[in-house]
N, C-alpha and C. Protein backbone atom coordinates (compact mmCIF):
# COMPACT_ATOMS: atom_id res chain seq x y z
N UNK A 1 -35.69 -4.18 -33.41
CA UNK A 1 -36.44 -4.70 -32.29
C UNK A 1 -36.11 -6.17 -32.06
N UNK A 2 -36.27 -7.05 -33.14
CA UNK A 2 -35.49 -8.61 -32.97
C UNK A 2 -34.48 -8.68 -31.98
N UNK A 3 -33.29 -7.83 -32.14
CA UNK A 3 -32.16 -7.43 -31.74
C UNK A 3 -32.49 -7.06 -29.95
N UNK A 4 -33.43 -6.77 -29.76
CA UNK A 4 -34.00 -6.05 -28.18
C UNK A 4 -34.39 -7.08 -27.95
N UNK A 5 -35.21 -7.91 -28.10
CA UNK A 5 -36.22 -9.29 -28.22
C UNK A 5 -35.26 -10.36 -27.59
N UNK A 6 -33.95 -11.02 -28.85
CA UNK A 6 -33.23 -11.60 -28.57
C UNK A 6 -31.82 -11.45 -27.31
N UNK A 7 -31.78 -10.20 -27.15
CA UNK A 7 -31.11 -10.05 -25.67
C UNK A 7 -31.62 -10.05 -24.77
N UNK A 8 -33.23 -9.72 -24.53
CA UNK A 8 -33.99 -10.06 -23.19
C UNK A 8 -34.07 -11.47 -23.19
N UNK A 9 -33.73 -12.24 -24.34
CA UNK A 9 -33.94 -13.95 -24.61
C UNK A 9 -32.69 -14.39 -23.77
N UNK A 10 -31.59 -13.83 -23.91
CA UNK A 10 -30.28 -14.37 -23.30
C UNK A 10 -30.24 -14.15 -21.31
N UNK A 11 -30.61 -12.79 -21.40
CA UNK A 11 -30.85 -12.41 -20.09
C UNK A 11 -32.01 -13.61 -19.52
N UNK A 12 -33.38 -14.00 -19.93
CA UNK A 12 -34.13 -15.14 -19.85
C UNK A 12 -33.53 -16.34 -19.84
N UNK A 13 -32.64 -16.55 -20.58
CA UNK A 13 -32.53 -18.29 -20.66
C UNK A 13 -31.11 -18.57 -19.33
N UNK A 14 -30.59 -17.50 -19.61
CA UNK A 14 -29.55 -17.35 -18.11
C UNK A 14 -29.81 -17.72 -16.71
N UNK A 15 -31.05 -16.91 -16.81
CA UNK A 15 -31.80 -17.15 -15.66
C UNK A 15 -32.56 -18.44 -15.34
N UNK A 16 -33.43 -19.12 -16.21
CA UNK A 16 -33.87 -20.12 -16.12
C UNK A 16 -32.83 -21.52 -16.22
N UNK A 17 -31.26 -21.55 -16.81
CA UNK A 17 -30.70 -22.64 -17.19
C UNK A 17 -30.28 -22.50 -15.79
N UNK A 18 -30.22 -21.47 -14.72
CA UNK A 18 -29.37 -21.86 -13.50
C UNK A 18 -30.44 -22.23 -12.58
N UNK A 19 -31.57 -22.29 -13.48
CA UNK A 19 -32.61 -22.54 -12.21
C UNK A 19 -32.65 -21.19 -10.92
N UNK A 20 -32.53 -20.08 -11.30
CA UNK A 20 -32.69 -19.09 -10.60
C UNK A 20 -31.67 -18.95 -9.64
N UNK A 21 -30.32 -19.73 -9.45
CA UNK A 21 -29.53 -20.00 -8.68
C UNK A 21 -28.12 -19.08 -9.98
N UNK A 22 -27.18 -18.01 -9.41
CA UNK A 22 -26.42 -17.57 -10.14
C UNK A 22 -24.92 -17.30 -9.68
N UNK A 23 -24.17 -17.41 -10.18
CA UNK A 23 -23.15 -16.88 -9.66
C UNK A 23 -22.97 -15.55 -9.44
N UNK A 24 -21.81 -14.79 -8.67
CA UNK A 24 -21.46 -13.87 -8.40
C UNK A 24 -21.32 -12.89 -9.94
N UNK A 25 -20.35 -13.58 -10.50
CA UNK A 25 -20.14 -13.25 -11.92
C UNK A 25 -21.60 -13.27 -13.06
N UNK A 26 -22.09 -14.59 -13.15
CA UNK A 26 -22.68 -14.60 -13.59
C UNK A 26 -24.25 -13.31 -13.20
N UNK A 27 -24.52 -13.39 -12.25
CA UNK A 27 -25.14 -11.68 -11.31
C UNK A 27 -24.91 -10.83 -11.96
N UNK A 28 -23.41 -10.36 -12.05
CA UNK A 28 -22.78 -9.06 -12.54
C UNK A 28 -23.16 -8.78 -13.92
N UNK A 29 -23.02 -10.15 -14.90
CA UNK A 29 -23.15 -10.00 -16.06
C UNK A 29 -24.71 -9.99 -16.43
N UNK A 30 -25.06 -10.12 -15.51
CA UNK A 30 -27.02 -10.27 -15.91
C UNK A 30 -27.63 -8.97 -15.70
N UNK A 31 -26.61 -8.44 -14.85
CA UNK A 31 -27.39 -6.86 -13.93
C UNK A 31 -26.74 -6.03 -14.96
N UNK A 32 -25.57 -5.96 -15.67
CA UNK A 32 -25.28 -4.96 -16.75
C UNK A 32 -25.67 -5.22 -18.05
N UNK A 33 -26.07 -6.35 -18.49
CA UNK A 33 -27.14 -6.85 -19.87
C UNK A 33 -28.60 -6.05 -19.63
N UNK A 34 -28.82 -5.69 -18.37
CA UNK A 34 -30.39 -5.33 -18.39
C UNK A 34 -30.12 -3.87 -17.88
N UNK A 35 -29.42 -3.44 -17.27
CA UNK A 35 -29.29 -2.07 -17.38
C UNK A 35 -28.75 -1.60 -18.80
N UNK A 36 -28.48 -2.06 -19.29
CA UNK A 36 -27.96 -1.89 -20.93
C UNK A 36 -29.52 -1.74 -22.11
N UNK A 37 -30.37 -2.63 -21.34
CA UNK A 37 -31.50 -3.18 -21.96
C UNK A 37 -32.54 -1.99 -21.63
N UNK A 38 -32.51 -1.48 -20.24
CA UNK A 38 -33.54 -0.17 -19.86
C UNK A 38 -33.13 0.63 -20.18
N UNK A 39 -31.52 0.89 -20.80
CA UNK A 39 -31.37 2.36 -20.71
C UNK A 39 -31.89 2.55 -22.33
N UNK A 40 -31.34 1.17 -23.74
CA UNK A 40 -32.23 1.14 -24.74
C UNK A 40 -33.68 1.69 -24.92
N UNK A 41 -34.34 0.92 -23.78
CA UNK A 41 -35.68 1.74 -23.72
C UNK A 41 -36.10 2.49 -23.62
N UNK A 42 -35.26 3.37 -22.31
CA UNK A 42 -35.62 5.09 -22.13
C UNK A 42 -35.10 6.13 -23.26
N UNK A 43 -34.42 5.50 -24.16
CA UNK A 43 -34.26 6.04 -24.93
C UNK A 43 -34.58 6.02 -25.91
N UNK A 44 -35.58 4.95 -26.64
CA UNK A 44 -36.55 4.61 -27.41
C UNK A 44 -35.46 4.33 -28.62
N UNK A 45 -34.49 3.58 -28.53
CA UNK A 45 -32.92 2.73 -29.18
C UNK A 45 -33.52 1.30 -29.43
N UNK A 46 -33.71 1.12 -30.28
CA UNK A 46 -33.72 -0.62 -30.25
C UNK A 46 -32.00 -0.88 -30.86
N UNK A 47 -31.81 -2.10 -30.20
CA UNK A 47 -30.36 -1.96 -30.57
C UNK A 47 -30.54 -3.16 -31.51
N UNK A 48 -30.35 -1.95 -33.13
CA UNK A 48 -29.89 -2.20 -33.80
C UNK A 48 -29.02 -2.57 -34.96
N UNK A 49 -28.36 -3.27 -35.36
CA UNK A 49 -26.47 -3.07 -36.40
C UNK A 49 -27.34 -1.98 -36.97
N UNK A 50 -26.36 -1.19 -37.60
CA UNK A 50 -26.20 -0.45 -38.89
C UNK A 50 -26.38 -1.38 -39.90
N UNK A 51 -27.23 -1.05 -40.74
CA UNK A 51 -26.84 -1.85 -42.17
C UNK A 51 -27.77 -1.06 -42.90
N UNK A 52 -27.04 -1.16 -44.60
CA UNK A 52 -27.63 -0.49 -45.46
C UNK A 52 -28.91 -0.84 -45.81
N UNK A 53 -29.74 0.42 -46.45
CA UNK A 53 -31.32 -0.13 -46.77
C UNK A 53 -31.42 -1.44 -47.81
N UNK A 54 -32.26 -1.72 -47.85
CA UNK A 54 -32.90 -3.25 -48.22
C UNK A 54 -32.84 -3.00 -49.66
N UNK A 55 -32.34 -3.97 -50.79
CA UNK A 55 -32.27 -3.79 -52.64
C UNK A 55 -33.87 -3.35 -52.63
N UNK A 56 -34.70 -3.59 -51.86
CA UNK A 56 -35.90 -3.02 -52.42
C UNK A 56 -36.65 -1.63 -51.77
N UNK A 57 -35.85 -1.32 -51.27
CA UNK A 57 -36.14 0.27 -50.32
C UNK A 57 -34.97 1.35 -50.45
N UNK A 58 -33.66 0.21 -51.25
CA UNK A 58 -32.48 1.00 -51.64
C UNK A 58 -32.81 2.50 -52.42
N UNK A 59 -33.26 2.12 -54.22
CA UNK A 59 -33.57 3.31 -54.61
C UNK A 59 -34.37 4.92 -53.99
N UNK A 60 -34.96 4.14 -53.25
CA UNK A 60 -35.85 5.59 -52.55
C UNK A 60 -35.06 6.16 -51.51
N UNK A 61 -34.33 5.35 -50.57
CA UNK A 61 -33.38 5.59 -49.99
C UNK A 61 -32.95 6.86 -50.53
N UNK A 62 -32.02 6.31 -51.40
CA UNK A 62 -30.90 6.87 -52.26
C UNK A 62 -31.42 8.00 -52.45
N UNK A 63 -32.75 8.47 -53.12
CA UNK A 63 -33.32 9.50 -53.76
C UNK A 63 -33.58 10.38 -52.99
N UNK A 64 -33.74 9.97 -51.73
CA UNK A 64 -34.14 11.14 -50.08
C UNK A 64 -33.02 11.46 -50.02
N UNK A 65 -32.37 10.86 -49.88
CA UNK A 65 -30.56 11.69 -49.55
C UNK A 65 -30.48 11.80 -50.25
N UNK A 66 -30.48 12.23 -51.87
CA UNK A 66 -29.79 13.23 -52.77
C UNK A 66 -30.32 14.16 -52.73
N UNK A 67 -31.92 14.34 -52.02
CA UNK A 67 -32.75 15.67 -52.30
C UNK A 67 -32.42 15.93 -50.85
N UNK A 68 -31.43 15.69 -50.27
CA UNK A 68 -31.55 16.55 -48.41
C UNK A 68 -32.72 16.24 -47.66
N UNK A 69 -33.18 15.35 -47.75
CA UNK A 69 -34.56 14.87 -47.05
C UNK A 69 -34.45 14.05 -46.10
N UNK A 70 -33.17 13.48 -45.95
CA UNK A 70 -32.36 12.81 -44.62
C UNK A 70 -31.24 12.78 -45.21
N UNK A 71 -30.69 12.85 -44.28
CA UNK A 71 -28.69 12.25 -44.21
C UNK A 71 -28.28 11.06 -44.47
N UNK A 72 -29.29 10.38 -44.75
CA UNK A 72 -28.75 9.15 -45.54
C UNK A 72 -28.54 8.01 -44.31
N UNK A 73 -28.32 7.72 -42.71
CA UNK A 73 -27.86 7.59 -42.24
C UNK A 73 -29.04 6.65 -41.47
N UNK A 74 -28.72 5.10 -40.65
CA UNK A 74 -29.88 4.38 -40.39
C UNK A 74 -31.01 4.50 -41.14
N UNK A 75 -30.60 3.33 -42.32
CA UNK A 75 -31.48 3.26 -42.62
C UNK A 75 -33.16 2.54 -42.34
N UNK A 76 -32.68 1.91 -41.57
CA UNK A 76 -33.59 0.25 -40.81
C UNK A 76 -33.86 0.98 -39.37
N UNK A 77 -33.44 1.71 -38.67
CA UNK A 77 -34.04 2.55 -37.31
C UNK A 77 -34.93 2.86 -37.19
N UNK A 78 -35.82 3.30 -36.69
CA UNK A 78 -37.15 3.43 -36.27
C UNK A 78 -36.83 5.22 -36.32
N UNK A 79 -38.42 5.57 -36.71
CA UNK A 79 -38.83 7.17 -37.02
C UNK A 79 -39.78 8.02 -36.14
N UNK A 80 -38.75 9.13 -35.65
CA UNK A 80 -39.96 9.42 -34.68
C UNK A 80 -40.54 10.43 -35.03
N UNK A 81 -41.60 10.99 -34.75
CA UNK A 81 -42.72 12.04 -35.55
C UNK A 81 -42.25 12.98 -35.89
N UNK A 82 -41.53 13.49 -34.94
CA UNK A 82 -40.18 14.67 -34.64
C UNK A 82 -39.46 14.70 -36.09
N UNK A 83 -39.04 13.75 -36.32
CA UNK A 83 -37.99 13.34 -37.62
C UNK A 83 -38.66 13.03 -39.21
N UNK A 84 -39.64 12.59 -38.88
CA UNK A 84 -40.98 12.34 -39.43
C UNK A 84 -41.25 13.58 -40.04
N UNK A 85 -41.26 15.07 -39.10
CA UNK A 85 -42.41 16.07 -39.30
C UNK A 85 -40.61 16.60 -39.92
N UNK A 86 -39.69 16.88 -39.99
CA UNK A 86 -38.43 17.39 -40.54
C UNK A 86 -38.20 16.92 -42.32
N UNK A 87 -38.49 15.68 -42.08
CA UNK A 87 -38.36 15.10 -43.59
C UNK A 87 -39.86 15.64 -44.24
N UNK A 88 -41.04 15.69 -43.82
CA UNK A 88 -42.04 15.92 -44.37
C UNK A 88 -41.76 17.74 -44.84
N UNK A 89 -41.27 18.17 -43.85
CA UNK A 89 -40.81 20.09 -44.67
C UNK A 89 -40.14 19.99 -45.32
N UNK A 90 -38.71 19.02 -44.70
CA UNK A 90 -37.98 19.15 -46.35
C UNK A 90 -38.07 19.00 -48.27
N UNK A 91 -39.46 18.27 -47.82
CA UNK A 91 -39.60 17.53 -48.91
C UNK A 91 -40.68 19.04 -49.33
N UNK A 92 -41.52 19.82 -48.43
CA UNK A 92 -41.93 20.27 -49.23
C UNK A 92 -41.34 21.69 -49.69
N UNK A 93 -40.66 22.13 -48.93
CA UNK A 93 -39.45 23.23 -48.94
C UNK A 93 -38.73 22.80 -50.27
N UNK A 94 -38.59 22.00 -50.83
CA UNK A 94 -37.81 21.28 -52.12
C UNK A 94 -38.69 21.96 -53.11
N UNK A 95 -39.97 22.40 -53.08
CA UNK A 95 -40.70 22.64 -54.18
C UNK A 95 -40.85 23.94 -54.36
N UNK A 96 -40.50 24.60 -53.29
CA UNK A 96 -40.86 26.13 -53.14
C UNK A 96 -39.22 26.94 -52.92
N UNK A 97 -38.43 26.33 -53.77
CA UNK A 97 -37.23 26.93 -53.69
C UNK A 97 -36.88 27.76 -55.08
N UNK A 98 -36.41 28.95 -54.97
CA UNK A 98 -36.51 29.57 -55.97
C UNK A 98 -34.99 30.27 -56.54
C-alpha cells in the first residue's frame, strides 16, 4: 500500500509543482500514471515489489509451504477471504488425511 500511497504522491506533486499548468507530455504521463493507479484498484493490487517474507514471519512462511497451505508465493500481498477460506481447508484437510 506505501507503494500505492507514494505514486498517487508523484501524480500529486506533478500537479501542484506546475501549478496546475502541464505540458502536453507531461498530460500524457500523468493520465497513464493514474490509469495505471485505477486499474490497481479495481483490482484490489496494491503495487507491490515481490520480496521475501520478513526474518521474523520467515519460519512460518516456510512451514505453510512445506505443508501445501500456499505456494509459497507473495509473501507481503494482501489476503483475500477467498484465499483466506483455501488456506484455512488446507490446513485442515492436512489432519484428516489418511
Amino acid at each position: 500500500m506505501d507503494n500505492f500511497l507514494r505514486a498517487l504522491k508523484v501524480v500529486q506533486n506533478t500537479i501542484l509543482a506546475n501549478k496546475g499548468e502541464l505540458t502536453m507530455s507531461q498530460y500524457t504521463e500523468l493520465l497513464s500514471k493514474i490509469k495505471e493507479l485505477e486499474e490497481a484498484l479495481k483490482t484490489k493490487q496494491a503495487i507491490v515489489p515481490a520480496r521475501k517474507a520478513s526474518n521474523m514471519h520467515n519460519a512460518a512462511w516456510e512451514w505453510l509451504r512445506n505443508k501445501g497451505i500456499t505456494d509459497g508465493t507473495h509473501p507481503q500481498n494482501f489476503l483475500t477471504r477467498e484465499q483466506f477460506a483455501t488456506m484455512l481447508k488446507r490446513y485442515h484437510d492436512s489432519f484428516n488425511k489418511n
